[in-house]
N, C-alpha and C. Protein backbone atom coordinates (compact mmCIF):
# COMPACT_ATOMS: atom_id res chain seq x y z
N UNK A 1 90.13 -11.30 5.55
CA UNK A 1 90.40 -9.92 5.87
C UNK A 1 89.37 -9.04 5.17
N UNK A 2 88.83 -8.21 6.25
CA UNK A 2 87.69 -7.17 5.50
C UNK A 2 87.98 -5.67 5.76
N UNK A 3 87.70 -4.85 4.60
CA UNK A 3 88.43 -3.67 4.23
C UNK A 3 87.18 -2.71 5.13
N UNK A 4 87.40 -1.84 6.18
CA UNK A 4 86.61 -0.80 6.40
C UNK A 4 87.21 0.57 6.13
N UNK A 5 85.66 0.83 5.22
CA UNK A 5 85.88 2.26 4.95
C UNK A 5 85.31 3.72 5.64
N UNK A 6 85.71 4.73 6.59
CA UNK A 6 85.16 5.45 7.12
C UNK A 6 84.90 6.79 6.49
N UNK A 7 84.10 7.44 6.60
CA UNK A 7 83.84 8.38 6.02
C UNK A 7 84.47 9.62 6.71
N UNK A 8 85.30 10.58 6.52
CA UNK A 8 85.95 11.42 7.57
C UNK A 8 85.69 12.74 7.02
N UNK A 9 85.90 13.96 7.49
CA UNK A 9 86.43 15.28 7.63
C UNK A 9 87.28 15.70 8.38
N UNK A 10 87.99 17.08 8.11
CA UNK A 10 88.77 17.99 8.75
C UNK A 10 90.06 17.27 9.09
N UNK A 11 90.56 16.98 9.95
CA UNK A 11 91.35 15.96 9.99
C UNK A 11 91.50 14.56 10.54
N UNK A 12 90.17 14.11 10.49
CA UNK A 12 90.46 12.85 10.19
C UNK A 12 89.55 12.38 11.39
N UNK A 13 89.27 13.45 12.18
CA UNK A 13 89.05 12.78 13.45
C UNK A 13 87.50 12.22 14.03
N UNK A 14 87.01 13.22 13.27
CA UNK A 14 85.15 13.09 13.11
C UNK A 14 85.02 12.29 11.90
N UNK A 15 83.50 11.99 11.96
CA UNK A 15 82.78 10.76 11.13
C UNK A 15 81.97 11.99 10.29
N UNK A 16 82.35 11.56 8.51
CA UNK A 16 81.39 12.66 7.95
C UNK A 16 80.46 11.87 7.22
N UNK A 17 78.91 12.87 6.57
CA UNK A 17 78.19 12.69 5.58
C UNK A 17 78.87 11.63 4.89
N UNK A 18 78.18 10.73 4.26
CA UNK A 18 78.71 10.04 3.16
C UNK A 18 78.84 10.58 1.86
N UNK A 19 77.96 11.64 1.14
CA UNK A 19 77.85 12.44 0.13
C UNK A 19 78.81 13.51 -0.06
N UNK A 20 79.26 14.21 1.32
CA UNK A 20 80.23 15.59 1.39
C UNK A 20 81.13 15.42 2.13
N UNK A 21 82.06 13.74 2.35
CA UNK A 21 82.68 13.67 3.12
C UNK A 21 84.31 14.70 2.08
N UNK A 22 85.33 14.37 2.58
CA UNK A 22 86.11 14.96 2.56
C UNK A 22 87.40 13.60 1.72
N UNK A 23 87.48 12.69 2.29
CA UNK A 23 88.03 11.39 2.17
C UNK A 23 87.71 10.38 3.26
N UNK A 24 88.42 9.09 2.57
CA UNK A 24 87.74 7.93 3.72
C UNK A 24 89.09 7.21 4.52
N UNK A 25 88.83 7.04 5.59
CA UNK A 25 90.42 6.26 6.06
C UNK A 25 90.01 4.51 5.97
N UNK A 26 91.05 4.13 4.94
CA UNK A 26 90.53 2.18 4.91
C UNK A 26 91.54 1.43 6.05
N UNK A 27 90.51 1.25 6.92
CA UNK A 27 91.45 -0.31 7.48
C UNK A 27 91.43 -1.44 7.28
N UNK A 28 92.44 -2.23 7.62
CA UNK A 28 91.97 -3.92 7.20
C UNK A 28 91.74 -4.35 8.90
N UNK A 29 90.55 -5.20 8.31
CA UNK A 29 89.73 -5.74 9.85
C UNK A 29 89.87 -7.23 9.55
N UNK A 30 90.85 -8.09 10.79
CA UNK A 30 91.08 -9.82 10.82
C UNK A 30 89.64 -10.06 11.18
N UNK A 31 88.49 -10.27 11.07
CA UNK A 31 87.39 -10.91 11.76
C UNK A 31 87.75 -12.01 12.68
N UNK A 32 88.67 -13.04 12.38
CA UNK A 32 88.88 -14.05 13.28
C UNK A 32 89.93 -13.22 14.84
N UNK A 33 90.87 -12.27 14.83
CA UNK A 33 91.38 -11.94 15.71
C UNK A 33 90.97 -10.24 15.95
N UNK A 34 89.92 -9.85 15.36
CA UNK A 34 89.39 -8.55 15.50
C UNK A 34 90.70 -7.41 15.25
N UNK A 35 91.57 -7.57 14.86
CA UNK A 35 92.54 -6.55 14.96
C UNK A 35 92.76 -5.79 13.92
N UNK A 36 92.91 -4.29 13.91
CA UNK A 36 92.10 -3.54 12.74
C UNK A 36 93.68 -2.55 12.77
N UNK A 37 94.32 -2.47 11.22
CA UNK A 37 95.50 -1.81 10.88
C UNK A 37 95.33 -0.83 9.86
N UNK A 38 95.95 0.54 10.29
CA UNK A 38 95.66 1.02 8.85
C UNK A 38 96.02 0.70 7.65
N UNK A 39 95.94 1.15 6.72
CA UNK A 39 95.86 0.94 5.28
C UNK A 39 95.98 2.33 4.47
N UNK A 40 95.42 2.79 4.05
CA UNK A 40 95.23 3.96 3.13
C UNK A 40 94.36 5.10 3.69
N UNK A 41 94.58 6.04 3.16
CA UNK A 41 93.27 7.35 2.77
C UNK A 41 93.01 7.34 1.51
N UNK A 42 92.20 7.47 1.11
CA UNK A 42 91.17 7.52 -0.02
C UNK A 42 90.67 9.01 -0.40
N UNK A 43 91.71 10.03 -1.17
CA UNK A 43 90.97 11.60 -1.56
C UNK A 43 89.71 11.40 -2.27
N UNK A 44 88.58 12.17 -1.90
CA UNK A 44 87.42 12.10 -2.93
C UNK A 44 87.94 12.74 -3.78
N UNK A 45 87.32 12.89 -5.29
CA UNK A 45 87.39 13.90 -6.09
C UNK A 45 86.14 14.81 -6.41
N UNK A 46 85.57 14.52 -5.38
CA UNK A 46 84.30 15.90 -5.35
C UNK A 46 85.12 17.59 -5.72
N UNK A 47 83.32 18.25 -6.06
CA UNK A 47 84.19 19.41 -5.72
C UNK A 47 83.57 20.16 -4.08
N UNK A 48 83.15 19.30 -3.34
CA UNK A 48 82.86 19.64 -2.01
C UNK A 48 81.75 21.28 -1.82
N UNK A 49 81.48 21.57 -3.15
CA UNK A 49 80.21 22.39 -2.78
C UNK A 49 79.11 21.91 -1.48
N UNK A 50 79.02 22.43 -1.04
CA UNK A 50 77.92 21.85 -0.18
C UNK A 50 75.78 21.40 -0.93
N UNK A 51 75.96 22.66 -2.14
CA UNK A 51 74.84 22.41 -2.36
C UNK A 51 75.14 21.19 -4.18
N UNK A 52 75.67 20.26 -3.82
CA UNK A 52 75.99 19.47 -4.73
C UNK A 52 76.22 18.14 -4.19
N UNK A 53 74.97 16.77 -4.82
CA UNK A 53 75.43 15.97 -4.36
C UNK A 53 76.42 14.85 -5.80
N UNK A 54 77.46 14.64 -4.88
CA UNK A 54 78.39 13.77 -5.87
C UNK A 54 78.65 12.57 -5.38
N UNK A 55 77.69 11.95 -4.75
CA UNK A 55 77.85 10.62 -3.81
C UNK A 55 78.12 9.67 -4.42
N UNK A 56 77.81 9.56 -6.34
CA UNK A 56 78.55 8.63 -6.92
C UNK A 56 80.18 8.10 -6.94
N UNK A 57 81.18 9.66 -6.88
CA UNK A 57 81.88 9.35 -6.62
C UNK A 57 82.79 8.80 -5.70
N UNK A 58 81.77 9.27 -4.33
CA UNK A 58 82.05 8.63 -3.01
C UNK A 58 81.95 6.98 -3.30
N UNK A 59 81.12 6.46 -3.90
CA UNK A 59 80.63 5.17 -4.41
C UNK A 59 82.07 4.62 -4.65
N UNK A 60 82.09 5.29 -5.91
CA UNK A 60 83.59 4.01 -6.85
C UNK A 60 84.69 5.10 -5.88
N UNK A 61 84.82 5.15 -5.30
CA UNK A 61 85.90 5.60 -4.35
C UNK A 61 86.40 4.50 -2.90
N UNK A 62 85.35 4.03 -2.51
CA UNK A 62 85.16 3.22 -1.62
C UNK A 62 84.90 1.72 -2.70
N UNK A 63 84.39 1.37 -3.84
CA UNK A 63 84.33 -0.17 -4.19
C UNK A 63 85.36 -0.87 -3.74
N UNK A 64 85.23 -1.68 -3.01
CA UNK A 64 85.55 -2.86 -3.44
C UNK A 64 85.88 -3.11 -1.61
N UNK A 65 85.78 -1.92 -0.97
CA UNK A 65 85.46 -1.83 0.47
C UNK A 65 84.65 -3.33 1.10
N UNK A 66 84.35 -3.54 2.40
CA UNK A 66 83.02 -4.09 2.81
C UNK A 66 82.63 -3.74 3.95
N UNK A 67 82.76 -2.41 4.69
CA UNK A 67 82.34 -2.20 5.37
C UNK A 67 82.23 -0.67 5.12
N UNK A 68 81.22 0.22 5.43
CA UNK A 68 81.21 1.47 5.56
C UNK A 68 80.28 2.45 6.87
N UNK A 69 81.99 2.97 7.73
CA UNK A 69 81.20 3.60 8.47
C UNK A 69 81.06 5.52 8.43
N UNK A 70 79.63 5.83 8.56
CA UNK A 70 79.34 7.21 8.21
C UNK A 70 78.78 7.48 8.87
N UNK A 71 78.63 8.95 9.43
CA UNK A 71 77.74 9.60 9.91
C UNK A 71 76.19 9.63 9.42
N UNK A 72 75.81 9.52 8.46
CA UNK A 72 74.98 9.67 7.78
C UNK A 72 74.88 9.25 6.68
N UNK A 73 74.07 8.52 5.35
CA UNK A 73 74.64 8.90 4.09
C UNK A 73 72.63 8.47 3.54
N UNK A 74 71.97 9.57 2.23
CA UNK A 74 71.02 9.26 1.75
C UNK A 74 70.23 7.86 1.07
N UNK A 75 69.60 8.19 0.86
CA UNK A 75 68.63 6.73 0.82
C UNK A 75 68.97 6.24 -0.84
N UNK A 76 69.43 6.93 -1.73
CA UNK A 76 69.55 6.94 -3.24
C UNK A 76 71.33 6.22 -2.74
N UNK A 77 72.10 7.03 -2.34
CA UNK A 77 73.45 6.28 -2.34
C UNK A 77 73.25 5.02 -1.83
N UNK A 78 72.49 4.66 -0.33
CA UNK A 78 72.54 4.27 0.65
C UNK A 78 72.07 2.97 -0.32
N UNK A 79 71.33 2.95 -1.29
CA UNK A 79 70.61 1.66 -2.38
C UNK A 79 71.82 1.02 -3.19
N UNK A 80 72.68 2.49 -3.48
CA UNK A 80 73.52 2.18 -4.53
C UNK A 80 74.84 0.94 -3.77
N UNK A 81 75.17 1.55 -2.93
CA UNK A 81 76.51 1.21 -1.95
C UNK A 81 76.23 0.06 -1.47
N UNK A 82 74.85 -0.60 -1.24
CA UNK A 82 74.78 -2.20 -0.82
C UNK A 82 74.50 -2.60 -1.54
N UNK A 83 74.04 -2.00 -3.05
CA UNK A 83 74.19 -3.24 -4.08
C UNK A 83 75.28 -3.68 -4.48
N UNK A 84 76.16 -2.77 -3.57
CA UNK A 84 78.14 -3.30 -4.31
C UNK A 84 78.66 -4.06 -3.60
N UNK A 85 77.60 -4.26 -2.26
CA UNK A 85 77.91 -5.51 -1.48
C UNK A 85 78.52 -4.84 -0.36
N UNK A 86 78.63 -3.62 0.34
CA UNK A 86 79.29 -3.18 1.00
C UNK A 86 78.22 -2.62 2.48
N UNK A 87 78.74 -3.67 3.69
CA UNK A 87 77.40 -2.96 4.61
C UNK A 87 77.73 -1.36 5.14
N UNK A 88 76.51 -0.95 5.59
CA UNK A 88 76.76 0.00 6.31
C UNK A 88 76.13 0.56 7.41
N UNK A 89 77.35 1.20 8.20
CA UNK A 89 76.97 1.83 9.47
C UNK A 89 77.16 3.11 9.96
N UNK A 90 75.79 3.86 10.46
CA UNK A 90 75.54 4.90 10.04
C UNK A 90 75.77 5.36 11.86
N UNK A 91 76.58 6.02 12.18
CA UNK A 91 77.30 6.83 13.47
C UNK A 91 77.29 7.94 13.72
N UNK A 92 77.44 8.56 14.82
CA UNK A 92 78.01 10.01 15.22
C UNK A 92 78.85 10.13 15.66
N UNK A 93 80.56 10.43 15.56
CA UNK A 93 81.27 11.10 16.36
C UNK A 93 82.80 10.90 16.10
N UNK A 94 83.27 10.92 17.23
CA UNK A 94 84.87 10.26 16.91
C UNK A 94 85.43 9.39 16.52
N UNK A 95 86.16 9.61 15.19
CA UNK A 95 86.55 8.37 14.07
C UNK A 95 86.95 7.07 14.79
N UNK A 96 88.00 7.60 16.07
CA UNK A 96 88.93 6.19 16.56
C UNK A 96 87.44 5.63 17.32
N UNK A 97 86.58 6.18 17.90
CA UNK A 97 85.79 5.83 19.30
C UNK A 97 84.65 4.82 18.52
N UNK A 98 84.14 5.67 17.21
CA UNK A 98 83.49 4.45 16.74
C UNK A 98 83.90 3.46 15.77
N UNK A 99 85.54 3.25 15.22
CA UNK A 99 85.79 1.83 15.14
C UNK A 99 86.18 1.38 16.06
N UNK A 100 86.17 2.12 17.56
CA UNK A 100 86.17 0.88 18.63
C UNK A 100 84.63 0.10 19.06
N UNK A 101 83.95 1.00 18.73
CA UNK A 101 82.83 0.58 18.94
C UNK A 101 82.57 -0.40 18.48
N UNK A 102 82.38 -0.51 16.71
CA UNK A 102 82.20 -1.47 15.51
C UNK A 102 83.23 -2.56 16.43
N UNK A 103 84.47 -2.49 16.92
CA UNK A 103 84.85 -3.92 17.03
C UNK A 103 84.00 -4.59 18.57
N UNK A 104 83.76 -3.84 19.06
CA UNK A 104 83.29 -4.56 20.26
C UNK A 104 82.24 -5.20 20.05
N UNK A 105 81.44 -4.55 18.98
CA UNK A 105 80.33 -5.12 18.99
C UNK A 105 80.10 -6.14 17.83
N UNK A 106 81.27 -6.54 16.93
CA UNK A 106 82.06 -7.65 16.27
C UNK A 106 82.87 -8.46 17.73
N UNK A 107 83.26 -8.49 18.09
CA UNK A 107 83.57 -9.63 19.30
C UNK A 107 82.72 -9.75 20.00
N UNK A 108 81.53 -9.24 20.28
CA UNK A 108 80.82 -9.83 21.00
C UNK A 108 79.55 -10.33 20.79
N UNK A 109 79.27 -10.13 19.29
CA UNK A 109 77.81 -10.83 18.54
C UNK A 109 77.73 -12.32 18.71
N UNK A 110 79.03 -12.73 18.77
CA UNK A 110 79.02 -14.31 18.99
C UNK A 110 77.94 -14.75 20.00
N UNK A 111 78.30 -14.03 21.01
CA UNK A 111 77.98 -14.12 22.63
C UNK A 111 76.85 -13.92 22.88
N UNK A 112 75.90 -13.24 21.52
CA UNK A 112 74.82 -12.86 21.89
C UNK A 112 73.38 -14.67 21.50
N UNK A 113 72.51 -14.83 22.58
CA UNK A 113 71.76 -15.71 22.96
C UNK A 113 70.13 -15.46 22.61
N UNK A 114 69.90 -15.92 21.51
CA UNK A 114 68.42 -15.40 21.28
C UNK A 114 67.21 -16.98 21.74
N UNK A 115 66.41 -16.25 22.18
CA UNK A 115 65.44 -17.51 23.00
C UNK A 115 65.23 -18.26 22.04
């Protein structure tokens, strides 16, 4: 079982910054039967200035995660967050639309045929 962590705003429904997100919604993902349940929200404890980055705490907020999906997130976090072993995937848009995405394209990597 692998823990995905999304990066969210407002309510929940868009994919945010990784640095100024708001909180993260964790699901647990079966890899063998693809079926993805919630789990938790995760409050940052930023103080959500915009001209402040606190992406560390986004960091140990999400450990122990292994998946992270964001809209975006910088090249300094972006070093920090896969040295904790946690991949990531960097999106635009609607929270539910792109962990449907992430699973389709987890059920169907199998399938994929390289010459």
């Amino acid at each position: 079982m692998k823990k995905i962590a999304i990066a969210v705003k407002e309510n929940g429904k868009k994919v945010e910054h990784f640095g100024i997100c708001e909180y993260f919604i964790i699901y647990d993902y079966d890899e063998q039967t693809h079926n993805v349940a919630y789990k938790d929200v995760i409050f940052s404890s930023k103080s959500h200035d915009k001209n402040s980055e606190e992406w560390e705490k986004s960091a140990d907020a999400i450990d122990g995660c292994d998946i992270l999906i964001c809209e975006k997130i910088g090249l300094v976090a972006k070093t920090e967050v896969k040295k904790r072993g946690i991949k990531i995937l960097e999106d635009e848009g609607n929270t539910e639309d792109l962990l449907d995405k992430f699973i389709k394209i987890e059920t169907n990597k199998n399938n994929i045929k390289l010459p």
